[in-house]
PDB file of N, CA and C in Angstrom:
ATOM      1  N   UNK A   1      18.352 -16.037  45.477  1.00  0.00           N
ATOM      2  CA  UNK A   1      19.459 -15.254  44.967  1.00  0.00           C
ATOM      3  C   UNK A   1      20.216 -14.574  46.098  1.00  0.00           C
ATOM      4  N   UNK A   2      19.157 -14.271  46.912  1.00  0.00           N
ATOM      5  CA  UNK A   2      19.981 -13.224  48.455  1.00  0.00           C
ATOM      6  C   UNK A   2      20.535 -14.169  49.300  1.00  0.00           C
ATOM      7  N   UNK A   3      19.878 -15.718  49.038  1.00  0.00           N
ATOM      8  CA  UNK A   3      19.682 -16.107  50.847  1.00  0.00           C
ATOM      9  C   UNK A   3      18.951 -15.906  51.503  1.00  0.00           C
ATOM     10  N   UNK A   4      19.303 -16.023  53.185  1.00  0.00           N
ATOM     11  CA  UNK A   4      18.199 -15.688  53.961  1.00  0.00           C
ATOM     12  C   UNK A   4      18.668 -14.238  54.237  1.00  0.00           C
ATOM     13  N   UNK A   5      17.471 -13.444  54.780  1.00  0.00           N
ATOM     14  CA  UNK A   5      17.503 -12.209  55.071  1.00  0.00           C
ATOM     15  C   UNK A   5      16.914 -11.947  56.298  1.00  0.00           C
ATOM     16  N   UNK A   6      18.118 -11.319  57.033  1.00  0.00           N
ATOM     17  CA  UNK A   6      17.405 -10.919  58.357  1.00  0.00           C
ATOM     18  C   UNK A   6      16.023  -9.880  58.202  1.00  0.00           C
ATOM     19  N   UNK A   7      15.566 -10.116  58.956  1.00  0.00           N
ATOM     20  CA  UNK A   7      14.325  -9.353  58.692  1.00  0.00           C
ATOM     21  C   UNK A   7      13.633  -9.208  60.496  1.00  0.00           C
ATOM     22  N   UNK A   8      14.477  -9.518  61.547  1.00  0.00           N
ATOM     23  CA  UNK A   8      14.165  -9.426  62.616  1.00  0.00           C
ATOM     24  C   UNK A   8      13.948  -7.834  63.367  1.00  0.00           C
ATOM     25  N   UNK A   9      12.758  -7.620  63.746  1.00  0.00           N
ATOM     26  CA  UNK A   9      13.023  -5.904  64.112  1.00  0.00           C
ATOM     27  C   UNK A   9      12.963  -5.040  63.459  1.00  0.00           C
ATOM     28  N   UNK A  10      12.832  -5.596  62.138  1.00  0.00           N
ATOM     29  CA  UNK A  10      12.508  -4.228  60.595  1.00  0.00           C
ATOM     30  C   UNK A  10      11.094  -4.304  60.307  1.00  0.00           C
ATOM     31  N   UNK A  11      10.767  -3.075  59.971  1.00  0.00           N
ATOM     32  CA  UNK A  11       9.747  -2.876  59.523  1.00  0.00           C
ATOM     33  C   UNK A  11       9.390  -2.952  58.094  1.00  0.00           C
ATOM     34  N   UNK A  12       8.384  -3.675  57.468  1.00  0.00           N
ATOM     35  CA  UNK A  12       8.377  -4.244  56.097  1.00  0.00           C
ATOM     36  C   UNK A  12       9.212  -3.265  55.186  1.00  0.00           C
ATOM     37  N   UNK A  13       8.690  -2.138  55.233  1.00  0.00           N
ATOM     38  CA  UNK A  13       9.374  -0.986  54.247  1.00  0.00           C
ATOM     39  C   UNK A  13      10.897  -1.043  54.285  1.00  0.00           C
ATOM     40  N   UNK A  14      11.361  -1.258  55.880  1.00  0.00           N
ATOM     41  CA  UNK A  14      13.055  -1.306  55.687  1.00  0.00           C
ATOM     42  C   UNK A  14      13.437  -2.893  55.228  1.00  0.00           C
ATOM     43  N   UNK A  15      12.526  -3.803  55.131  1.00  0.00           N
ATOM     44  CA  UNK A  15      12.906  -5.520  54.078  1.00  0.00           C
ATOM     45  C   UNK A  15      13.099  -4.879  52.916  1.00  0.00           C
ATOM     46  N   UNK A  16      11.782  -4.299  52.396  1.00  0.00           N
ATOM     47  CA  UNK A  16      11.651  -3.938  50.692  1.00  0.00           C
ATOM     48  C   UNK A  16      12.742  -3.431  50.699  1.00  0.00           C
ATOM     49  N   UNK A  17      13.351  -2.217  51.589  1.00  0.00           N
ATOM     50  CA  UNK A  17      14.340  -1.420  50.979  1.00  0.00           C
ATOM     51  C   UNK A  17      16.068  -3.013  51.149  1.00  0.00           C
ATOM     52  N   UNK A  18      16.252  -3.115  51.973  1.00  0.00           N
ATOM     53  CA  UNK A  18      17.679  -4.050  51.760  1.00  0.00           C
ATOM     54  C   UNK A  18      17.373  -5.161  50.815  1.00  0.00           C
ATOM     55  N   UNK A  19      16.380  -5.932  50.354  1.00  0.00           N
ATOM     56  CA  UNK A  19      16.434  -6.968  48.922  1.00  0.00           C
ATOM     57  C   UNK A  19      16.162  -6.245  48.019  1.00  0.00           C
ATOM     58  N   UNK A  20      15.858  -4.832  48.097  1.00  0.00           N
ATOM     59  CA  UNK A  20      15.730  -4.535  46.382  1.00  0.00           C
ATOM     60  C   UNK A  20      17.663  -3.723  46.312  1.00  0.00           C
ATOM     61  N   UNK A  21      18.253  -3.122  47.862  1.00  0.00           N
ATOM     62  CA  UNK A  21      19.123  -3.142  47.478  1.00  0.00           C
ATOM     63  C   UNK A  21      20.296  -4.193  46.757  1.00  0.00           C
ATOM     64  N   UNK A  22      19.781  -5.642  47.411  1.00  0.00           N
ATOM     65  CA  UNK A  22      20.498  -6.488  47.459  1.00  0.00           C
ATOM     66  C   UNK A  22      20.573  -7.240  46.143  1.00  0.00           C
ATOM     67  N   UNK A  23      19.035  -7.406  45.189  1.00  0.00           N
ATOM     68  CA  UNK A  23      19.074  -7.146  44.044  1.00  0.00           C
ATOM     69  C   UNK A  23      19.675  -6.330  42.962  1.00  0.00           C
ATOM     70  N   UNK A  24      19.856  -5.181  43.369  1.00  0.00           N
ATOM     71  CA  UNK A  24      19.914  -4.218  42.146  1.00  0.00           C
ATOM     72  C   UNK A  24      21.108  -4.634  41.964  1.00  0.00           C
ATOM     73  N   UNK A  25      21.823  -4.163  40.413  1.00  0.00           N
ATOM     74  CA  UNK A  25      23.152  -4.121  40.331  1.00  0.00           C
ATOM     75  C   UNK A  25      23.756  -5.503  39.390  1.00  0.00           C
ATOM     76  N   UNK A  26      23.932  -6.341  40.591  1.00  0.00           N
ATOM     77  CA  UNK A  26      24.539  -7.544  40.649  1.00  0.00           C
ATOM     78  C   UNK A  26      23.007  -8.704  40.022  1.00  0.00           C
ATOM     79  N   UNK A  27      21.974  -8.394  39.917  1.00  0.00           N
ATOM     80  CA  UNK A  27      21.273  -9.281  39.331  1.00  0.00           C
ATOM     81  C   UNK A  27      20.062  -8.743  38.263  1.00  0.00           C
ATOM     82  N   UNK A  28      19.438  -7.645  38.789  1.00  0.00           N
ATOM     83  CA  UNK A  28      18.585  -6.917  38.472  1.00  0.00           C
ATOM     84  C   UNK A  28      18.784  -5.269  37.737  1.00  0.00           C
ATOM     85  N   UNK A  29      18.166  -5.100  37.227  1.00  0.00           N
ATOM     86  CA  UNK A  29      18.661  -3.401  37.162  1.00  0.00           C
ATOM     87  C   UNK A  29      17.869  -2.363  37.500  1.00  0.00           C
ATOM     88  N   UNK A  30      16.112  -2.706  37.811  1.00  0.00           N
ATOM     89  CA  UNK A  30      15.674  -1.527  38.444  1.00  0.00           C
ATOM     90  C   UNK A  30      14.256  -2.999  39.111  1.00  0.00           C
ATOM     91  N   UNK A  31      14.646  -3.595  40.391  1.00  0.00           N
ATOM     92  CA  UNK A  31      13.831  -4.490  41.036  1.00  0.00           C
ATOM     93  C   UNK A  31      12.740  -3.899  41.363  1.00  0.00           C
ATOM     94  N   UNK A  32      11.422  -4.350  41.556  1.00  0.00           N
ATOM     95  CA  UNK A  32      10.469  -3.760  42.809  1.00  0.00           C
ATOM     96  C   UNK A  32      10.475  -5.015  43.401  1.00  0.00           C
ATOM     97  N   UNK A  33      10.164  -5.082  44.776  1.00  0.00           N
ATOM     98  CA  UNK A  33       9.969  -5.798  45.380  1.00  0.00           C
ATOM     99  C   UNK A  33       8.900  -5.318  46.583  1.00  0.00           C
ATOM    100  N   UNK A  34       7.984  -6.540  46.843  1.00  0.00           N
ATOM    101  CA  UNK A  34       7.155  -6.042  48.078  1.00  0.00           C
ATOM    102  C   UNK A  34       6.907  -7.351  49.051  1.00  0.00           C
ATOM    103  N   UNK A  35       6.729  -6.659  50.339  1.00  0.00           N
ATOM    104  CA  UNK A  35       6.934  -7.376  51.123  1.00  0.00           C
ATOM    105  C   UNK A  35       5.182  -7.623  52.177  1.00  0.00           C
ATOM    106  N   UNK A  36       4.785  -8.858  52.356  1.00  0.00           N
ATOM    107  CA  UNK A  36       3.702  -9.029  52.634  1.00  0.00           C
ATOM    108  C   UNK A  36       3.901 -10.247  53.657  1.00  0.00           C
ATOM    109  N   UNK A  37       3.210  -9.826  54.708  1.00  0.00           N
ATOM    110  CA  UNK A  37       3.116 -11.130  56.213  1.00  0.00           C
ATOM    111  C   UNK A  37       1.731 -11.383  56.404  1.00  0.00           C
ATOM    112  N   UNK A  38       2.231 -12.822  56.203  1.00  0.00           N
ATOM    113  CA  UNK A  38       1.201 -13.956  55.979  1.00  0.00           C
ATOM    114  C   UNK A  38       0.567 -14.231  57.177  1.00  0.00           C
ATOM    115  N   UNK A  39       1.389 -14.293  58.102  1.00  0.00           N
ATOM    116  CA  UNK A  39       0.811 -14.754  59.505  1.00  0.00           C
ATOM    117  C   UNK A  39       1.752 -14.276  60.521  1.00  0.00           C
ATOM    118  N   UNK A  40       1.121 -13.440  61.500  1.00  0.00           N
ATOM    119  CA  UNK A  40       2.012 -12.815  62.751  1.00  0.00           C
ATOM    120  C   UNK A  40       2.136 -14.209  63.896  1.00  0.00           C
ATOM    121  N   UNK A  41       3.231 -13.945  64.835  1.00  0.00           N
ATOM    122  CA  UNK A  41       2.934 -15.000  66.022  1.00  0.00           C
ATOM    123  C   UNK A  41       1.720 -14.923  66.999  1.00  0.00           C
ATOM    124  N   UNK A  42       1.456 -15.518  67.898  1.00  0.00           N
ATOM    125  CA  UNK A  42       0.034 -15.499  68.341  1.00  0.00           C
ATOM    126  C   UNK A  42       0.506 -14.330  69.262  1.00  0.00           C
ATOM    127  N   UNK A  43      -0.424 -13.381  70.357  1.00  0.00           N
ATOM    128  CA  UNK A  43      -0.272 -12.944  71.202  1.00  0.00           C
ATOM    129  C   UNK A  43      -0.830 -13.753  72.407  1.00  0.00           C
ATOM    130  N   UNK A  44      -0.665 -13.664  73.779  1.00  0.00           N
ATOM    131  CA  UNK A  44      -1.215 -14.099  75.312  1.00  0.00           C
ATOM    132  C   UNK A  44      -1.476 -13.327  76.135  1.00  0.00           C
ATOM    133  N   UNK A  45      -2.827 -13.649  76.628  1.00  0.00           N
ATOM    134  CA  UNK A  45      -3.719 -12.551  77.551  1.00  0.00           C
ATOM    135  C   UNK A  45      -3.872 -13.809  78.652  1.00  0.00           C
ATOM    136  N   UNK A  46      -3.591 -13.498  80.048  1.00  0.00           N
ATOM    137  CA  UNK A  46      -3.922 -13.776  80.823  1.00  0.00           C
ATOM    138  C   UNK A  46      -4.737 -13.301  82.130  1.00  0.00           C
ATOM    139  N   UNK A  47      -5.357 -13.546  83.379  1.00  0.00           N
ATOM    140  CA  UNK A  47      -5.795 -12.896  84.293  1.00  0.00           C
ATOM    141  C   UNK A  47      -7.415 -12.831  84.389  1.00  0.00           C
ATOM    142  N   UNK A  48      -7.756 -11.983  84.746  1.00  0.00           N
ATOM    143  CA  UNK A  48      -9.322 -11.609  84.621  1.00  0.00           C
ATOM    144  C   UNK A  48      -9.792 -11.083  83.301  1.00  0.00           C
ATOM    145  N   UNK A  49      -9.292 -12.251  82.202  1.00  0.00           N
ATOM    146  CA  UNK A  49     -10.848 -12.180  81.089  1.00  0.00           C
ATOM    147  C   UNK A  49     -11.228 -13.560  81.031  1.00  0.00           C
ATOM    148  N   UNK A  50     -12.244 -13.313  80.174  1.00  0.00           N
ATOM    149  CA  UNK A  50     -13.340 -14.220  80.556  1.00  0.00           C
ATOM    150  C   UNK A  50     -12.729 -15.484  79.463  1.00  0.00           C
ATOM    151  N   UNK A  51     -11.826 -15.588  78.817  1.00  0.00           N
ATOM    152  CA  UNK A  51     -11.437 -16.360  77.755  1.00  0.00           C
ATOM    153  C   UNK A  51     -10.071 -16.905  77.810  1.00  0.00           C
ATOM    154  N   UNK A  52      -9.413 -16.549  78.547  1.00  0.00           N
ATOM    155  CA  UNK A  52      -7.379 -16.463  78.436  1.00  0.00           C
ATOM    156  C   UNK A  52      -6.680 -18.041  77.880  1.00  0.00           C
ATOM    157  N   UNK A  53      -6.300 -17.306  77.190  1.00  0.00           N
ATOM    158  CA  UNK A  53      -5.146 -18.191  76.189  1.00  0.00           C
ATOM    159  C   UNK A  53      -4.515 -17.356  75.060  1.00  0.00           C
ATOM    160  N   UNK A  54      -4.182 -17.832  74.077  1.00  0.00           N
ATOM    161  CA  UNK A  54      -3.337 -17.378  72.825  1.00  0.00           C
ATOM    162  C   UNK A  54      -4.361 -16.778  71.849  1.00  0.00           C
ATOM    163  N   UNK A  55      -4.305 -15.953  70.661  1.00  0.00           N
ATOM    164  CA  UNK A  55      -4.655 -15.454  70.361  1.00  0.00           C
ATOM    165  C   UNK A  55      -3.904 -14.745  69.197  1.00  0.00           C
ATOM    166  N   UNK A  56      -4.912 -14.724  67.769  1.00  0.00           N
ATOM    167  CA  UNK A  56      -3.760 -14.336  66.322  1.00  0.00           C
ATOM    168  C   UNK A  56      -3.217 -13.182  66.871  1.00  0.00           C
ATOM    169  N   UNK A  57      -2.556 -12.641  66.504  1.00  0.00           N
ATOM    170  CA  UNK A  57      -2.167 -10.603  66.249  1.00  0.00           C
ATOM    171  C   UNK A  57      -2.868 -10.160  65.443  1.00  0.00           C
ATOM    172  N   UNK A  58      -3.616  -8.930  64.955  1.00  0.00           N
ATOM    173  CA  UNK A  58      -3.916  -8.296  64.429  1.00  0.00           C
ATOM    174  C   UNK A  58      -3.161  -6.850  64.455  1.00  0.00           C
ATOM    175  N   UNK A  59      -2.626  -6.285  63.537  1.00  0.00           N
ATOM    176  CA  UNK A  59      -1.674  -5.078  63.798  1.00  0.00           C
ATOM    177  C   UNK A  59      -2.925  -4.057  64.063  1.00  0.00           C
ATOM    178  N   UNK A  60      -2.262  -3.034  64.977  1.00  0.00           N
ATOM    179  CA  UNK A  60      -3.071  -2.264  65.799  1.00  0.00           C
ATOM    180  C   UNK A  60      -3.595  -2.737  67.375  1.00  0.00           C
ATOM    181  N   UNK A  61      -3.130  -3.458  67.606  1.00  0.00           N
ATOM    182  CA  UNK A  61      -3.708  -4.658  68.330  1.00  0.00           C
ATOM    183  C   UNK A  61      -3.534  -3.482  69.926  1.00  0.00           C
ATOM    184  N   UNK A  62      -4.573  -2.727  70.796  1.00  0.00           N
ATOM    185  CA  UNK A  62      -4.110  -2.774  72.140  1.00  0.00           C
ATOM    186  C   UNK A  62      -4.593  -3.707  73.097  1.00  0.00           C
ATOM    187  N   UNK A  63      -4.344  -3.273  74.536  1.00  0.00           N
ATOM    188  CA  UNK A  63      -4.803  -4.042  75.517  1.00  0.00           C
ATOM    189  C   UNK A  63      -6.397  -4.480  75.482  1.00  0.00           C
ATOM    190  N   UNK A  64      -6.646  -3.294  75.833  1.00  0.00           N
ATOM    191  CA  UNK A  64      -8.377  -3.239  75.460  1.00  0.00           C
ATOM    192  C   UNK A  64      -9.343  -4.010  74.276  1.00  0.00           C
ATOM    193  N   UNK A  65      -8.523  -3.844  73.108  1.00  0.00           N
ATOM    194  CA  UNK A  65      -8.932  -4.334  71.859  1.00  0.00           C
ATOM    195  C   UNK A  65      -8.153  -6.082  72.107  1.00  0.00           C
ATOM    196  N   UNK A  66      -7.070  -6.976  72.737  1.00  0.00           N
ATOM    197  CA  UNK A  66      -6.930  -8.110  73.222  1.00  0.00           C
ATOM    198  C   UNK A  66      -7.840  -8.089  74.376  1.00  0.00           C
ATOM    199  N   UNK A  67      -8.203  -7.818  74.953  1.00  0.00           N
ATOM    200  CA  UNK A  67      -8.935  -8.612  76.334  1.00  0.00           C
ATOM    201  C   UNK A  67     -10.753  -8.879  75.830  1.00  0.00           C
ATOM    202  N   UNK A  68     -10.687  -7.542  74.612  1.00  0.00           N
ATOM    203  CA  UNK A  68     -12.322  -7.956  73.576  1.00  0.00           C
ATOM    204  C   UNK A  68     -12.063  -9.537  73.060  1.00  0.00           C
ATOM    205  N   UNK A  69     -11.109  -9.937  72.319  1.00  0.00           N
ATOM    206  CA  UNK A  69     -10.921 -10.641  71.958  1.00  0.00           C
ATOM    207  C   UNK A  69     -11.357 -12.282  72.839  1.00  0.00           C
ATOM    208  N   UNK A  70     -10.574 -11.933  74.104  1.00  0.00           N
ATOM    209  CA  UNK A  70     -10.706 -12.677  75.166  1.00  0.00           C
ATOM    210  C   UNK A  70     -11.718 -12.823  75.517  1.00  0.00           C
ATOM    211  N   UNK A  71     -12.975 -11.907  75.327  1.00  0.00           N
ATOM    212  CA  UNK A  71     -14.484 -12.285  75.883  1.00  0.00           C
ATOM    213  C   UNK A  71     -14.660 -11.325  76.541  1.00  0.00           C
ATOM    214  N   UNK A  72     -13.812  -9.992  76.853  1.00  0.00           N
ATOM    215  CA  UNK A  72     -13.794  -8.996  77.822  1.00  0.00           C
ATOM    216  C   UNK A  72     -12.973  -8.912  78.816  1.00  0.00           C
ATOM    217  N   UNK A  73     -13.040  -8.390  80.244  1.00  0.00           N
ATOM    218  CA  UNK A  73     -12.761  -8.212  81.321  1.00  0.00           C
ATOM    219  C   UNK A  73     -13.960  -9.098  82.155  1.00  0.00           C
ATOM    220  N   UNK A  74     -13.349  -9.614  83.047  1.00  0.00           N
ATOM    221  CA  UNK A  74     -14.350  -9.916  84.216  1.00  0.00           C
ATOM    222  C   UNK A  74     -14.357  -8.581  84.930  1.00  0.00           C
ATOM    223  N   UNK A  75     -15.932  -9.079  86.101  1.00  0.00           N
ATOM    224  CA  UNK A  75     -16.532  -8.104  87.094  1.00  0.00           C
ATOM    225  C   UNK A  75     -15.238  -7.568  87.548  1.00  0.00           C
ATOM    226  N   UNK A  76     -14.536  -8.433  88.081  1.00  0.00           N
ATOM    227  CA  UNK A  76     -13.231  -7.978  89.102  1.00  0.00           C
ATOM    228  C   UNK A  76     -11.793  -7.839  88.650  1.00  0.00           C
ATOM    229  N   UNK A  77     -11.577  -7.043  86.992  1.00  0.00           N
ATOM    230  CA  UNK A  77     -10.525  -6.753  86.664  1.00  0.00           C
ATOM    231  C   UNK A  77      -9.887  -5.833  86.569  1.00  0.00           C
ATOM    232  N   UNK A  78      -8.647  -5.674  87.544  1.00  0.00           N
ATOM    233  CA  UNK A  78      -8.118  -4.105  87.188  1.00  0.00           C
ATOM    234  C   UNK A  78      -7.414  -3.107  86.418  1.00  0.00           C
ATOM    235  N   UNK A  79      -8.107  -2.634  86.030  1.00  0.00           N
ATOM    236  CA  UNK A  79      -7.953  -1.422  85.062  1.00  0.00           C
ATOM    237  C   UNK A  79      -6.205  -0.644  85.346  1.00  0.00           C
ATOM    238  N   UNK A  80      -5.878  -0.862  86.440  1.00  0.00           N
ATOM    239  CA  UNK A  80      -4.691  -0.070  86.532  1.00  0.00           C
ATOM    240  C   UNK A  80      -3.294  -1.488  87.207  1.00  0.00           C
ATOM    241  N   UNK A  81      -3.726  -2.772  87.571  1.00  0.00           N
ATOM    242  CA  UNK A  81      -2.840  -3.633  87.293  1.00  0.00           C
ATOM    243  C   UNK A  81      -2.896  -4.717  86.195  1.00  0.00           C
ATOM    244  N   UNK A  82      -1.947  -4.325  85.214  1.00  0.00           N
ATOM    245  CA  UNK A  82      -2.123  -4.356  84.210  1.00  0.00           C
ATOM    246  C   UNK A  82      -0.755  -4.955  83.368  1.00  0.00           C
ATOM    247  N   UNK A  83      -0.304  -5.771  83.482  1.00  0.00           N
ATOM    248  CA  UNK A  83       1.184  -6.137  82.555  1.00  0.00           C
ATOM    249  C   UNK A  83       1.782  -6.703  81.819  1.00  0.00           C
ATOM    250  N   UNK A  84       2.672  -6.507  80.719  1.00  0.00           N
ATOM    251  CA  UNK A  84       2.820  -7.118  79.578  1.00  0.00           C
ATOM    252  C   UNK A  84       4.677  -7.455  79.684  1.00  0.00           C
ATOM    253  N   UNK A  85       4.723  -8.711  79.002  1.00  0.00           N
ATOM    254  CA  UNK A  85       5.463  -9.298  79.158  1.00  0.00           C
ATOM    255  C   UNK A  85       6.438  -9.455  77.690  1.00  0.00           C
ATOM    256  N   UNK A  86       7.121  -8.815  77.527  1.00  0.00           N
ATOM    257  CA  UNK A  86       7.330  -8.305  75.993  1.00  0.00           C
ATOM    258  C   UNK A  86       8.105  -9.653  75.252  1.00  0.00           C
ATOM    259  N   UNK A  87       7.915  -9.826  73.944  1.00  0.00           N
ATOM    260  CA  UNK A  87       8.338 -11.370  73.374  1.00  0.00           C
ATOM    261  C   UNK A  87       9.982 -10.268  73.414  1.00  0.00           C
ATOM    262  N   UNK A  88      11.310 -11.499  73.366  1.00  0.00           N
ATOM    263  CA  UNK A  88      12.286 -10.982  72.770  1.00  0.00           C
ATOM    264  C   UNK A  88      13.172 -10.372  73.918  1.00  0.00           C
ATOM    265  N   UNK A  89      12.394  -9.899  74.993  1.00  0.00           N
ATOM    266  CA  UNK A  89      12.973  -9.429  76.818  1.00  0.00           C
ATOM    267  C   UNK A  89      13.310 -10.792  76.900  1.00  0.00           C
ATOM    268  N   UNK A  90      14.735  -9.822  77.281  1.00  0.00           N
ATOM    269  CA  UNK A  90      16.134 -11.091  77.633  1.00  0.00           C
ATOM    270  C   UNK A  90      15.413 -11.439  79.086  1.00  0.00           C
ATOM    271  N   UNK A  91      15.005 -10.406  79.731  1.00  0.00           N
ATOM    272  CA  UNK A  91      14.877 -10.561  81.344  1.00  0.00           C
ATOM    273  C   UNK A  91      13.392 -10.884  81.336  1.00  0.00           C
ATOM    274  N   UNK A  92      12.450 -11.157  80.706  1.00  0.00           N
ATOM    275  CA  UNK A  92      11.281 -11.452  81.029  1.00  0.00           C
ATOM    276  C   UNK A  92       9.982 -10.750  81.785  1.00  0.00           C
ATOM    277  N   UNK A  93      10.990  -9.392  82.316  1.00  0.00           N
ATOM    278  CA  UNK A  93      10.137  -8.359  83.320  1.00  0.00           C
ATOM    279  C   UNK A  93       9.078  -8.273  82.529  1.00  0.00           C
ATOM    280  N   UNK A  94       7.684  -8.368  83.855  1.00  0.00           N
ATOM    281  CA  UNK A  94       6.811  -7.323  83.148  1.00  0.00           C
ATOM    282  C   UNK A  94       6.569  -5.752  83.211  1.00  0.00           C
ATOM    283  N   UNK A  95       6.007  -5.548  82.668  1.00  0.00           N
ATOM    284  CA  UNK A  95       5.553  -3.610  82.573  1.00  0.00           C
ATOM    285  C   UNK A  95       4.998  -3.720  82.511  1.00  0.00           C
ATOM    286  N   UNK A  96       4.745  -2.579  83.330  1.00  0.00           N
ATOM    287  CA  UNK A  96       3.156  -1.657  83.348  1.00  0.00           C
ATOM    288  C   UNK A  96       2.420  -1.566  82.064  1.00  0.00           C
ATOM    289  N   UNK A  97       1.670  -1.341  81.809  1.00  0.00           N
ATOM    290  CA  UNK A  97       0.797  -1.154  80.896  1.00  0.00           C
ATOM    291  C   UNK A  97      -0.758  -0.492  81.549  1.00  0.00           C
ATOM    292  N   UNK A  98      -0.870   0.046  80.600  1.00  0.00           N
ATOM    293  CA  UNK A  98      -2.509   0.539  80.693  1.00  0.00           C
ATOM    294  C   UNK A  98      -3.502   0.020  79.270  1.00  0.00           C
ATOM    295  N   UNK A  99      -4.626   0.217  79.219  1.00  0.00           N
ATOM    296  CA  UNK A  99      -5.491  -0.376  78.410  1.00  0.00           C
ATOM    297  C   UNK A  99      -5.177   0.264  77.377  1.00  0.00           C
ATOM    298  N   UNK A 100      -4.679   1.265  76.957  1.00  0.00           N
ATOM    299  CA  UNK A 100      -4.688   1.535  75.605  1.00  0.00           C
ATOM    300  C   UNK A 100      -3.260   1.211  75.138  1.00  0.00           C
ATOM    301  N   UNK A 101      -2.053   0.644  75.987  1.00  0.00           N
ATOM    302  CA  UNK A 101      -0.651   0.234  75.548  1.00  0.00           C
ATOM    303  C   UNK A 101      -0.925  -0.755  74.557  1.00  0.00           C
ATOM    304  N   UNK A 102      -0.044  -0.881  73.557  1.00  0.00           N
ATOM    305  CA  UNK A 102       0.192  -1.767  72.288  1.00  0.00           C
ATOM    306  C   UNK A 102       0.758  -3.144  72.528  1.00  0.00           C
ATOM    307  N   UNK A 103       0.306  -3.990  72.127  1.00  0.00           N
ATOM    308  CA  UNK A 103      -0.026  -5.075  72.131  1.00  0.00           C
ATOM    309  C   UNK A 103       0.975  -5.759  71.270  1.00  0.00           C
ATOM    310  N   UNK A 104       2.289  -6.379  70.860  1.00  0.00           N
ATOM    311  CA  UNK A 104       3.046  -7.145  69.353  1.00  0.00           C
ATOM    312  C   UNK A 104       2.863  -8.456  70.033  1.00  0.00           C
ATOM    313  N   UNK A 105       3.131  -9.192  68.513  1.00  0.00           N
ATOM    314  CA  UNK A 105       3.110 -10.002  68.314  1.00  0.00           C
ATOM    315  C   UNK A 105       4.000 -10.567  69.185  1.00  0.00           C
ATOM    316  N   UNK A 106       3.754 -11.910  70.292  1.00  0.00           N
ATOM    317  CA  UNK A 106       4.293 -13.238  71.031  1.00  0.00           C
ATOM    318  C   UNK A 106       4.036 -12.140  72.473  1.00  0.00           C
ATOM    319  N   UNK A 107       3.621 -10.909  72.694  1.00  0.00           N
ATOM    320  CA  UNK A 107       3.583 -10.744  73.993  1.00  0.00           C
ATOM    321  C   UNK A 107       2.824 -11.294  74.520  1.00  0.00           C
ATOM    322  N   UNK A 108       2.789 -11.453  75.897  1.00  0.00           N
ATOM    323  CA  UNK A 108       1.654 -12.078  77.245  1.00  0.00           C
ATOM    324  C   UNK A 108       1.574 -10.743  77.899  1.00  0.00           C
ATOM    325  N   UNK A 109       0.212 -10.807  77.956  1.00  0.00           N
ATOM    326  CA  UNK A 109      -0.378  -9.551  78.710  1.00  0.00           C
ATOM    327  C   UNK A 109      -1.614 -10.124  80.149  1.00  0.00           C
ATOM    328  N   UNK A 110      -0.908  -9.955  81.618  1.00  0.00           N
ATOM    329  CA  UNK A 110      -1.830 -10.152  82.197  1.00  0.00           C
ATOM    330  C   UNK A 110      -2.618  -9.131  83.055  1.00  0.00           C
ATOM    331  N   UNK A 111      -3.656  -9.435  83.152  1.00  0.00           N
ATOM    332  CA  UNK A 111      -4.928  -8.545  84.233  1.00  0.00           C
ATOM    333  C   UNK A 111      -5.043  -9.362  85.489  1.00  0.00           C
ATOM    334  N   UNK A 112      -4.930  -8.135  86.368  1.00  0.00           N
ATOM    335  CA  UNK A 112      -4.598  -8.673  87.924  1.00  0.00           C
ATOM    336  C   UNK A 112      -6.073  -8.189  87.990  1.00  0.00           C
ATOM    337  N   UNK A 113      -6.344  -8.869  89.248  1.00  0.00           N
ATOM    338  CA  UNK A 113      -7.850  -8.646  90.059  1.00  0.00           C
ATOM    339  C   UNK A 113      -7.892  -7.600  90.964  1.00  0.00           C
ATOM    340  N   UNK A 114      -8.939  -6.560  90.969  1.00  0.00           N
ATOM    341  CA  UNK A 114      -8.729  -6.316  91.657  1.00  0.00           C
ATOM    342  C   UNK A 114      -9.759  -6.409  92.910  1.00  0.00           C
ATOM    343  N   UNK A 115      -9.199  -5.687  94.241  1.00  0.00           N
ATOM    344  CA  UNK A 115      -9.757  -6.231  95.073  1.00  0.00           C
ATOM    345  C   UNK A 115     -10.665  -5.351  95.916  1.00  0.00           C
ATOM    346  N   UNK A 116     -10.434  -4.152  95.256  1.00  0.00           N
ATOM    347  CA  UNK A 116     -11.748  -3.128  95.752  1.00  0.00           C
ATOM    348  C   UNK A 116     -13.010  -2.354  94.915  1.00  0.00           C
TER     349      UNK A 116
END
């Protein structure tokens, strides 16, 4: 009835809210609608864990809680070089990050070695 609906960058609650606006009125007269994700894109951990590749999302997802995923940290991973590569960066830079930074869905997050 709507079409497609952008839904890029919104948070479920702001979907529900524009198709039940987009409903009401013109098709419906008092819609509920709810909005539920089936499957996130994978996330990517690279560097010093013991596992690196792709990996589901789980919301809540940080560094620490991806590199568990990964099998851990190796002996020689550093805790303070640390960087994530955000999905959707026009420029691809990475950032800093620390172990407890948040983790979305299609980022690559790598762990540098360290060397002391």
């Amino acid at each position: 009835m709507l079409g497609e609906v952008r839904a890029r960058g919104l948070t479920i609650g702001e979907i529900e809210k524009s198709v039940t606006a987009g409903l009401s009125g013109r098709y419906l007269v008092n819609p509920r609608v709810s909005i539920t994700i089936d499957e996130y894109r994978p996330f990517y951990i690279n560097g010093m864990v013991e596992r690196p590749g792709g990996y589901p999302f789980q919301p809540g997802l940080t560094v620490l809680k991806a590199s568990s995923l990964a099998g851990g940290f190796k002996e020689r991973a550093s805790f303070s070089k640390i960087t994530i590569i955000r999905e959707g960066d026009p420029t691809n830079r990475p950032q800093k990050a620390e172990v407890n930074s948040p983790v979305n869905p299609g980022d690559t997050v790598f762990i540098e070695e360290s060397f002391f």
